[in-house]
C-alpha atoms as a PDB file:
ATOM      1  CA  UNK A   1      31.589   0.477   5.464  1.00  0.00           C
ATOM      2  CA  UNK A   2      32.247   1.932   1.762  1.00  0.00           C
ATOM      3  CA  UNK A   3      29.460   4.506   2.956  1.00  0.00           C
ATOM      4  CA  UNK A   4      26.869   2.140   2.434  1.00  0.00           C
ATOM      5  CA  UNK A   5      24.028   2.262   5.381  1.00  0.00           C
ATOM      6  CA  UNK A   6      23.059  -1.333   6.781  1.00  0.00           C
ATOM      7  CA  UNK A   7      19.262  -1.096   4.789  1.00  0.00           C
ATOM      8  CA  UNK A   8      21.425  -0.330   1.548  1.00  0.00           C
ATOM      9  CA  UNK A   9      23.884  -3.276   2.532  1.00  0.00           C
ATOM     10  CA  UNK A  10      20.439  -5.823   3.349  1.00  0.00           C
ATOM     11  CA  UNK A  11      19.462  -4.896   0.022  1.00  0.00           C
ATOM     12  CA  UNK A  12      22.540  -5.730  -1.838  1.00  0.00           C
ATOM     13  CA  UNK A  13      22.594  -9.297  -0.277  1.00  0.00           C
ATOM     14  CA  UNK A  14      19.065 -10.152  -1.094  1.00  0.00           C
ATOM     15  CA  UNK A  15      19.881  -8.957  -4.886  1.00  0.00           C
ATOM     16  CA  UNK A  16      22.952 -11.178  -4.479  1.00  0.00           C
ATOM     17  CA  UNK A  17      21.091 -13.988  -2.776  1.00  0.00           C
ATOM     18  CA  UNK A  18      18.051 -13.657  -5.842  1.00  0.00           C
ATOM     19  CA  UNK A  19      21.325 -13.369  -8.791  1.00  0.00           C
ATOM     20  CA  UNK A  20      23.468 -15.669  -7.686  1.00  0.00           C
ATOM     21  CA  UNK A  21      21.537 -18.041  -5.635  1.00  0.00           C
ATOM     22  CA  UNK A  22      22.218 -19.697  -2.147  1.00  0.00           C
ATOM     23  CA  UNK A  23      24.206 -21.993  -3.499  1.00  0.00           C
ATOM     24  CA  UNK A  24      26.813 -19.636  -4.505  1.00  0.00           C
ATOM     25  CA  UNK A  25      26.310 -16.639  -1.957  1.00  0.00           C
ATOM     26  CA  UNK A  26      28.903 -18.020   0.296  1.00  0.00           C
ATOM     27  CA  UNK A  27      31.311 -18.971  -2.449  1.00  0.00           C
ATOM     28  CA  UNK A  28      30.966 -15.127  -3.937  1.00  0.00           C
ATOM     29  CA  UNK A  29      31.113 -13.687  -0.488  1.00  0.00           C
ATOM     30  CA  UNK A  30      34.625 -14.919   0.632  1.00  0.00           C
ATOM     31  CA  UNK A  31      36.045 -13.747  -3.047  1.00  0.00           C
ATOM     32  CA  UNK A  32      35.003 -10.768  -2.565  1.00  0.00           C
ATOM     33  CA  UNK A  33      36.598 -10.377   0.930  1.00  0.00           C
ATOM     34  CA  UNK A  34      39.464 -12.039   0.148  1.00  0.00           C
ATOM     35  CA  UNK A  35      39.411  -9.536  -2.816  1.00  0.00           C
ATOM     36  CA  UNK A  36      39.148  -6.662  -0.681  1.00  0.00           C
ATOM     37  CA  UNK A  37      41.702  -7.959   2.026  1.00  0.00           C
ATOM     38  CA  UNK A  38      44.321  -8.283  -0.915  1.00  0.00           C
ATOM     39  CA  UNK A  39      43.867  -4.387  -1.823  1.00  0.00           C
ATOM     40  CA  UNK A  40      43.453  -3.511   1.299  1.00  0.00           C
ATOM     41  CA  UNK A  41      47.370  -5.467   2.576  1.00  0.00           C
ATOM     42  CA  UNK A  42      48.597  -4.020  -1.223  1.00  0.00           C
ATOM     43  CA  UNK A  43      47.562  -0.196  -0.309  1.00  0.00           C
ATOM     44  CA  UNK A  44      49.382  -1.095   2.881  1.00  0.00           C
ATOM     45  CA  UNK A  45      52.478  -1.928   1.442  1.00  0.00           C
ATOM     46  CA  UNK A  46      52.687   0.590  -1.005  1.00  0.00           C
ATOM     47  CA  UNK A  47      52.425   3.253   1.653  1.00  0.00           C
ATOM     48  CA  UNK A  48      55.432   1.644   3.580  1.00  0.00           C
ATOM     49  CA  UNK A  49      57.435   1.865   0.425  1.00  0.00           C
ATOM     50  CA  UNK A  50      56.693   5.041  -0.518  1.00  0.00           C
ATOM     51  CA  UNK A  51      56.857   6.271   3.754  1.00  0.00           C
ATOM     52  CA  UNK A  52      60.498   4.127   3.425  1.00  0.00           C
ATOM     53  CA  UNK A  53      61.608   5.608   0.254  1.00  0.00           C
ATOM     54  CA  UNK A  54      60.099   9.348   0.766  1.00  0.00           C
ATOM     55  CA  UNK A  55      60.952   9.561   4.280  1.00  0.00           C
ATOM     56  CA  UNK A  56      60.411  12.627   6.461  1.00  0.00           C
ATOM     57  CA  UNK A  57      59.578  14.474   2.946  1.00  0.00           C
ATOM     58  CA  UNK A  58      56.167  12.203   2.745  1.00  0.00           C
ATOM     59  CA  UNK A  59      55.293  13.539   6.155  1.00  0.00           C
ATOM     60  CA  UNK A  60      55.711  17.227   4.116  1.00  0.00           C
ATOM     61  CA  UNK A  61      53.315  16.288   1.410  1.00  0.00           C
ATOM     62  CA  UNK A  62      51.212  14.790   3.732  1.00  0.00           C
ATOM     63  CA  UNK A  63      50.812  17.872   5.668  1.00  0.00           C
ATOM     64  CA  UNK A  64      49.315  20.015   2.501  1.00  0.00           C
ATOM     65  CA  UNK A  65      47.266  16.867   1.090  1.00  0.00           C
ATOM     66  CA  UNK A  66      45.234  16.526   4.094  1.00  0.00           C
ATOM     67  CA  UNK A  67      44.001  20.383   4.371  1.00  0.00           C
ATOM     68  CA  UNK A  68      43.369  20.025   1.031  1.00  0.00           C
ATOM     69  CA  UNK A  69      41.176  17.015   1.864  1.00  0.00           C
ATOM     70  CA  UNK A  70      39.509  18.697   4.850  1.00  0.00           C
ATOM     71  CA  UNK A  71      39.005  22.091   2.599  1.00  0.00           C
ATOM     72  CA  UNK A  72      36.821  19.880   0.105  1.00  0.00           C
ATOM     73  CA  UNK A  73      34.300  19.095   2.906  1.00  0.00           C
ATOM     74  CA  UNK A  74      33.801  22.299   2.937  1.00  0.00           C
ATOM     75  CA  UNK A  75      31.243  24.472   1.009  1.00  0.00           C
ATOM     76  CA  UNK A  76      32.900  27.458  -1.457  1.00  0.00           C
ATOM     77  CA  UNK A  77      31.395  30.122   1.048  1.00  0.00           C
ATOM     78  CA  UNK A  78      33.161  28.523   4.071  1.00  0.00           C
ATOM     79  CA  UNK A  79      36.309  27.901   1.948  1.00  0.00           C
ATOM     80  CA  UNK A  80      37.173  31.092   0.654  1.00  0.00           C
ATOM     81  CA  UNK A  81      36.180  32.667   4.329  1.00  0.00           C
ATOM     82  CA  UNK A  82      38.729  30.054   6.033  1.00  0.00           C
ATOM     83  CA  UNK A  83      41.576  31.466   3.172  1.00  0.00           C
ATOM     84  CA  UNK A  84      40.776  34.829   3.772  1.00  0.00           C
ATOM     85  CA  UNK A  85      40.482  35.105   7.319  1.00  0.00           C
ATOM     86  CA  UNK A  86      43.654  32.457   8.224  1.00  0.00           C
ATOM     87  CA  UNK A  87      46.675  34.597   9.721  1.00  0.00           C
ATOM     88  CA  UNK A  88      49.966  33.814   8.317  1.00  0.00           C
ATOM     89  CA  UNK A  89      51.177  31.345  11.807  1.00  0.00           C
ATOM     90  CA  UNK A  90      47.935  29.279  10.941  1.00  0.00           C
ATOM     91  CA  UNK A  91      45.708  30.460  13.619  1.00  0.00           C
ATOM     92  CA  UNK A  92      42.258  32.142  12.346  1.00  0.00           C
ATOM     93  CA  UNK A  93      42.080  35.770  12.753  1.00  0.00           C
ATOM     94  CA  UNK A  94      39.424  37.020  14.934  1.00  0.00           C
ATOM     95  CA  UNK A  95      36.093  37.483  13.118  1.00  0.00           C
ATOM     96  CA  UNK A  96      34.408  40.652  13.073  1.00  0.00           C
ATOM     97  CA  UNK A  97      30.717  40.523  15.563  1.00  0.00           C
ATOM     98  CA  UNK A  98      27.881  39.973  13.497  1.00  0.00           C
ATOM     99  CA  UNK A  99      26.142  43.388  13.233  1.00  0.00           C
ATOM    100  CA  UNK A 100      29.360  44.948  11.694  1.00  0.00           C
ATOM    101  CA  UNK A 101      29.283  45.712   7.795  1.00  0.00           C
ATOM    102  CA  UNK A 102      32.406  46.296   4.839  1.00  0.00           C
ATOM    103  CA  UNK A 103      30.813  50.252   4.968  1.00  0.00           C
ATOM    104  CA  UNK A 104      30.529  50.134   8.786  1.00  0.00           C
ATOM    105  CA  UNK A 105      26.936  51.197   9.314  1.00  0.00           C
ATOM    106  CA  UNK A 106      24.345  49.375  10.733  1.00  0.00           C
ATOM    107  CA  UNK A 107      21.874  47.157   8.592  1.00  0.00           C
ATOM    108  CA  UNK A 108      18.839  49.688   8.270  1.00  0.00           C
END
């Protein structure tokens, strides 16, 4: 949830419980999800229009947005080895064994 582990989320609610009091815990608590559930139905929506409007085309941009999303988890290192050693049809080109070197002589 958001990221947050369950200590962090414990902690939250006893700051909220000390801030806002019992009295008004449960009060703040159902804004907020009703808060969240209203984003969360208005995201929803917005990608139907846009998936009803776009069409097959979104499922195009889609395509590119999501490597691009995987390709930041990675680090630069892994990155710019993944573009370098992808073949053109997508698959990964066969990586070189581990003892070979750019001059071709064995680490000495």
């Amino acid at each position: 949830m958001l990221g947050l582990s369950p200590e962090h989320l414990l902690v939250l609610l006893v700051a909220a419980l000390f801030i806002l009091g019992p009295e008004r815990l449960p009060g703040a608590i159902a804004t907020i999800r009703k808060t969240a559930q209203k984003a969360k139905d208005a995201l929803a929506k917005a990608h139907e229009q846009i998936s009803g409007e776009i069409g097959p085309e979104f499922e195009q941009l889609r395509k590119p947005l999501g490597e691009l999303g995987r390709l930041r988890g990675l680090d630069p290192r892994q990155a710019v080895s993944r573009l370098l050693l992808d073949t053109a049809s997508g698959e990964p080109a066969a990586e070189p064994p581990a003892g070979d070197h750019a001059n071709g002589a064995a680490p000495g």
